[in-house]
Protein backbone atom coordinates (compact mmCIF):
# COMPACT_ATOMS: atom_id res chain seq x y z
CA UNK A 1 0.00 0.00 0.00
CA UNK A 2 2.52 2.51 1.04
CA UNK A 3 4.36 1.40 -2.77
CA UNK A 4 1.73 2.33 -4.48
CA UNK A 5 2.63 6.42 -5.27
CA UNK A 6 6.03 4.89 -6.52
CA UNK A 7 5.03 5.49 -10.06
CA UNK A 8 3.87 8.61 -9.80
CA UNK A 9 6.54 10.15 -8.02
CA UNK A 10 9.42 8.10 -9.92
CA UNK A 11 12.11 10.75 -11.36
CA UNK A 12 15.00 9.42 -13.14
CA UNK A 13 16.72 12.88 -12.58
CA UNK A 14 16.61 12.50 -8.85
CA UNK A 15 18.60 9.49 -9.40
CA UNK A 16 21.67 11.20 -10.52
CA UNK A 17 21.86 11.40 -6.41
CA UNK A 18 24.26 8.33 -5.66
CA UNK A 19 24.13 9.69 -2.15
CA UNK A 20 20.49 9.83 -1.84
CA UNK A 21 19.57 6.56 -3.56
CA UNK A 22 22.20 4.90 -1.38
CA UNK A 23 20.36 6.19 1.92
CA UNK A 24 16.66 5.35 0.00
CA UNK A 25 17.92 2.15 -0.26
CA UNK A 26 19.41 1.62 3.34
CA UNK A 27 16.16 3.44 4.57
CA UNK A 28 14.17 0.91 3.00
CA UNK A 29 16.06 -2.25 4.52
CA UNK A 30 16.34 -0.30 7.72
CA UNK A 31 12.46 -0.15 7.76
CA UNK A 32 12.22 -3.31 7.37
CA UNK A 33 14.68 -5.07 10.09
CA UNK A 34 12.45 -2.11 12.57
CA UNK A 35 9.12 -3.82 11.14
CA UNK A 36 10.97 -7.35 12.23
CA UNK A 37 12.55 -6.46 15.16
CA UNK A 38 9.44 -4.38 17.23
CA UNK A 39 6.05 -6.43 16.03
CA UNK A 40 8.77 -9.26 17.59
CA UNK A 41 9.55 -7.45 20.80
CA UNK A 42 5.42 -6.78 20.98
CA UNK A 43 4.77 -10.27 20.43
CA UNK A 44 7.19 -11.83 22.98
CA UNK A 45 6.36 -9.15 25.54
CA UNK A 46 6.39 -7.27 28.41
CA UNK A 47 4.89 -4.68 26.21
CA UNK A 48 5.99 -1.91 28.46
CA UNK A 49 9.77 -3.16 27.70
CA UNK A 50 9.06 -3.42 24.32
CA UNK A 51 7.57 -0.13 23.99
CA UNK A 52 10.64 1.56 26.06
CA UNK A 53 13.36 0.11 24.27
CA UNK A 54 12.06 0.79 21.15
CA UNK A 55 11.95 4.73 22.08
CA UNK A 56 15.49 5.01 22.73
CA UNK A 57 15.68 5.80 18.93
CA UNK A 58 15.49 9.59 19.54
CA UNK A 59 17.89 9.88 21.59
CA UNK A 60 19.84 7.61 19.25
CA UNK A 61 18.75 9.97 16.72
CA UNK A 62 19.89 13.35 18.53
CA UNK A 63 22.93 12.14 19.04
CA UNK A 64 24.25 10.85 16.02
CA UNK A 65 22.86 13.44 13.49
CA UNK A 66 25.14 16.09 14.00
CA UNK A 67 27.90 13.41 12.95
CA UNK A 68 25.99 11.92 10.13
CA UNK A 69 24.36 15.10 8.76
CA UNK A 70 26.15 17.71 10.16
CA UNK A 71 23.53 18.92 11.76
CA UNK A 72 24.37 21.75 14.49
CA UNK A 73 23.58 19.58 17.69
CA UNK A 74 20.34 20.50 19.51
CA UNK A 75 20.50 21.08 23.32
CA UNK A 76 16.41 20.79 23.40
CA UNK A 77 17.13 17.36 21.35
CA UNK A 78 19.48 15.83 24.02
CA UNK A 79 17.48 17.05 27.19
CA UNK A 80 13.91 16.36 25.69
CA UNK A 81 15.03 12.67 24.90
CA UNK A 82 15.85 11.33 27.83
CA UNK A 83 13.28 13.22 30.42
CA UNK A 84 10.14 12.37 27.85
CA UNK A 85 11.73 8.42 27.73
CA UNK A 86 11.93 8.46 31.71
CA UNK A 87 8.56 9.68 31.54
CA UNK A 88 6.77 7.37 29.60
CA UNK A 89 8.24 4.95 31.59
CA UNK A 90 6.41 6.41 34.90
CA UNK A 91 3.32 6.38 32.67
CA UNK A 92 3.81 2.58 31.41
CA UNK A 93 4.56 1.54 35.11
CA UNK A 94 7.25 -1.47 35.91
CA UNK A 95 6.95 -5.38 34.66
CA UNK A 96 7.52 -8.43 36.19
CA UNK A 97 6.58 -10.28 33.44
CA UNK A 98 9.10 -13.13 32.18
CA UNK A 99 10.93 -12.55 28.52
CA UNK A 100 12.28 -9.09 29.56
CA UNK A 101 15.50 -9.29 27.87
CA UNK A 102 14.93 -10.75 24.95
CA UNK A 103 12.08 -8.25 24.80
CA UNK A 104 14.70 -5.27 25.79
CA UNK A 105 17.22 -7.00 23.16
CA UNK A 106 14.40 -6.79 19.93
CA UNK A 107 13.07 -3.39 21.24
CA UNK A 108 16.96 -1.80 21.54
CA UNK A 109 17.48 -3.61 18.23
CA UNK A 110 14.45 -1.57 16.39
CA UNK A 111 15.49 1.38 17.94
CA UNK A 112 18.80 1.47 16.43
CA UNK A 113 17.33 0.77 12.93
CA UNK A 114 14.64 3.19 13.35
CA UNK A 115 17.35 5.80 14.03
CA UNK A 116 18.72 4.51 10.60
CA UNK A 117 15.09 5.37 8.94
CA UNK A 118 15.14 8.77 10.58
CA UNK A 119 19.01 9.86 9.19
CA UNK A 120 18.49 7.90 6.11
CA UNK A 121 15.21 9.84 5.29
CA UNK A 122 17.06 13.25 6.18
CA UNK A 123 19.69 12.49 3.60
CA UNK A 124 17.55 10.85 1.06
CA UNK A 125 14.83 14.27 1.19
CA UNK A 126 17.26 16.07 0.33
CA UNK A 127 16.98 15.00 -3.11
CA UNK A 128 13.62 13.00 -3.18
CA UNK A 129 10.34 14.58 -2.18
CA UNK A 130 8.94 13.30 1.08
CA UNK A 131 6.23 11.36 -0.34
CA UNK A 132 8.80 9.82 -3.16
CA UNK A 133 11.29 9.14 0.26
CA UNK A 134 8.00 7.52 1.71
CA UNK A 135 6.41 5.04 -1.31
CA UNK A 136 9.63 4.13 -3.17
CA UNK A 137 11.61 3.14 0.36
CA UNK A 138 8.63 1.28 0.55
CA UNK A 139 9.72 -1.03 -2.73
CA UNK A 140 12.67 -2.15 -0.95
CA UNK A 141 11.28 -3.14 2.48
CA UNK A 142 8.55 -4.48 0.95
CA UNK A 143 10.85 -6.66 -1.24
CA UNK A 144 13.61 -7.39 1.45
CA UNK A 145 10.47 -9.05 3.22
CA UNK A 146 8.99 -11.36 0.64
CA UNK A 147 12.64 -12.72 0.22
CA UNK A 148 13.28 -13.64 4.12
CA UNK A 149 9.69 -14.32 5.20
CA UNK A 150 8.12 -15.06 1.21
CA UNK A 151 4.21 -16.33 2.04
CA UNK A 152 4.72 -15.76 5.69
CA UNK A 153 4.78 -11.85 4.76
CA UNK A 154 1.31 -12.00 3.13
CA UNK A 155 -1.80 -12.18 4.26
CA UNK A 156 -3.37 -15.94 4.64
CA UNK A 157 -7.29 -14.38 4.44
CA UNK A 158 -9.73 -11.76 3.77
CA UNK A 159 -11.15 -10.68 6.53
CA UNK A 160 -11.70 -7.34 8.80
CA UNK A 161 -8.73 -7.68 10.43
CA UNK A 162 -6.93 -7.50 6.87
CA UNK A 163 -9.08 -4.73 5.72
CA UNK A 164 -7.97 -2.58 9.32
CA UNK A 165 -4.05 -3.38 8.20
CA UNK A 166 -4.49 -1.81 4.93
CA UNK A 167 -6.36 1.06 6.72
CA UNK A 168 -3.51 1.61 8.98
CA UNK A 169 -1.31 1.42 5.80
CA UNK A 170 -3.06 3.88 4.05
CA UNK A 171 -3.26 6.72 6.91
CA UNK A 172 -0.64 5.90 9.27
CA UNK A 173 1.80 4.57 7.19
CA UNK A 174 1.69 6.15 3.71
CA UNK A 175 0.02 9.43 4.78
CA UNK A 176 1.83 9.41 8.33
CA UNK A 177 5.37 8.58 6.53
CA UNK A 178 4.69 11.39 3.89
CA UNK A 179 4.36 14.10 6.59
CA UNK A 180 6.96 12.89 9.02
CA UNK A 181 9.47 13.22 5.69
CA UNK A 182 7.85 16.77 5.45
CA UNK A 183 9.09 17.50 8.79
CA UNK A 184 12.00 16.02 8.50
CA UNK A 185 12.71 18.97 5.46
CA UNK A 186 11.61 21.59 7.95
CA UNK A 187 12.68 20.88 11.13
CA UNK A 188 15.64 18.00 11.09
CA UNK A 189 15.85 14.54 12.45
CA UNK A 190 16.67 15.58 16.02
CA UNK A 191 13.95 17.49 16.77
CA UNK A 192 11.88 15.29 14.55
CA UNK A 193 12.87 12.24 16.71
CA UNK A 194 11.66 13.98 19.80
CA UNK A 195 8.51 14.77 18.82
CA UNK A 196 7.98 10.81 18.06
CA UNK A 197 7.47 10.34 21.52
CA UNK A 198 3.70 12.09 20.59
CA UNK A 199 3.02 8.56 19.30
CA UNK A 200 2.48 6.57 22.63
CA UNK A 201 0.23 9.89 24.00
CA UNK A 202 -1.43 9.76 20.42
CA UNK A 203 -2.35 5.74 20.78
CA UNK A 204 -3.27 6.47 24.64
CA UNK A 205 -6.07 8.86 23.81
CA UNK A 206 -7.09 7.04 20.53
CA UNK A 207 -7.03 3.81 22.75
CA UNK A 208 -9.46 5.70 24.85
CA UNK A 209 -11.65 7.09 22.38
CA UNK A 210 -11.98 4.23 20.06
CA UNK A 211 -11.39 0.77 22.14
């Protein structure tokens, strides 16, 4: 679903870019391992560890961009991260459950390439428009996970719950995606990866509303 622009927004000049189809292409595999790595680290559970680990990508983020991008460093960026991290964690609450470190181990893991998605996206935007950065990324995780997982990566029915993960494809990911690589234009990735954190507040509330 998130693909499906690719044709639309395919330029041949933009190509011309070896640096920015290089970090498309290591966005796209980086998108994927995060896909792997955090639906894993959900699945095992605790949650809450999964969840935590997994948001250690902004300050990941804020502290390697000025050495990737050379980005001048944000202060706000490197005391935001850590205070809004320790507080979700007051808001998610401790777990005894068992599985906590290979939880912690998948979470940390999709953290680091999530970080990868956010400084690959900065570099590849520079070239690529955010919703070309978005869809054509897309090609390549969606590729890199037929050829590991092949029929375990599609769908084995039609049913609601299929028709809800296309839905979520559509707004979250493809629309989402788009304007988080708008942001990413206008603000930069540290700041950017800070104001991820509005994701568990977002699902809290929508959790509320909706379920």
């Amino acid at each position: 679903v998130m693909s499906l622009p690719a044709p639309f927004v395919f330029r041949r000049a933009d190509f011309g870019d070896r640096g920015a189809v290089l970090a498309l292409v290591l966005v796209g595999l980086a998108d994927a391992a995060n896909v792997v790595l955090y639906f894993s680290a959900l699945a095992r559970g605790p949650v809450v560890v999964a969840v935590l680990t997994h948001y250690l990508a902004p300050t990941l983020v804020a502290l390697l961009a000025p050495l990737v991008l050379d980005e001048p460093r944000s202060k706000r960026a490197l005391l935001a991260s850590p205070v809004v991290l320790a507080g979700l964690g007051l808001v998610l609450g401790p777990s005894d459950a068992a599985g906590g470190t290979t939880t912690a181990l998948l979470g940390a893991g999709s953290a680091v390439f999530y970080a990868v998605v956010v400084l690959g996206s900065r570099r590849a935007g520079k070239t690529f428009g955010p919703l070309a950065v978005t869809s054509l990324h897309s090609v390549v995780s969606a590729l890199a996970l037929l050829v590991v997982f092949r029929g375990d990566a599609l769908p084995h029915t039609v049913d609601r719950g299929l028709g809800l993960v296309l839905f979520a494809a559509l707004v979250n990911g493809l629309l989402g995606a788009a304007l988080f690589n708008v942001s990413l234009r206008a603000v930069g990735a540290q700041l950017v990866g800070v104001f991820t954190y509005l994701e568990p507040l977002t699902a809290a509330l929508l959790g509320v509303v909706v379920l």
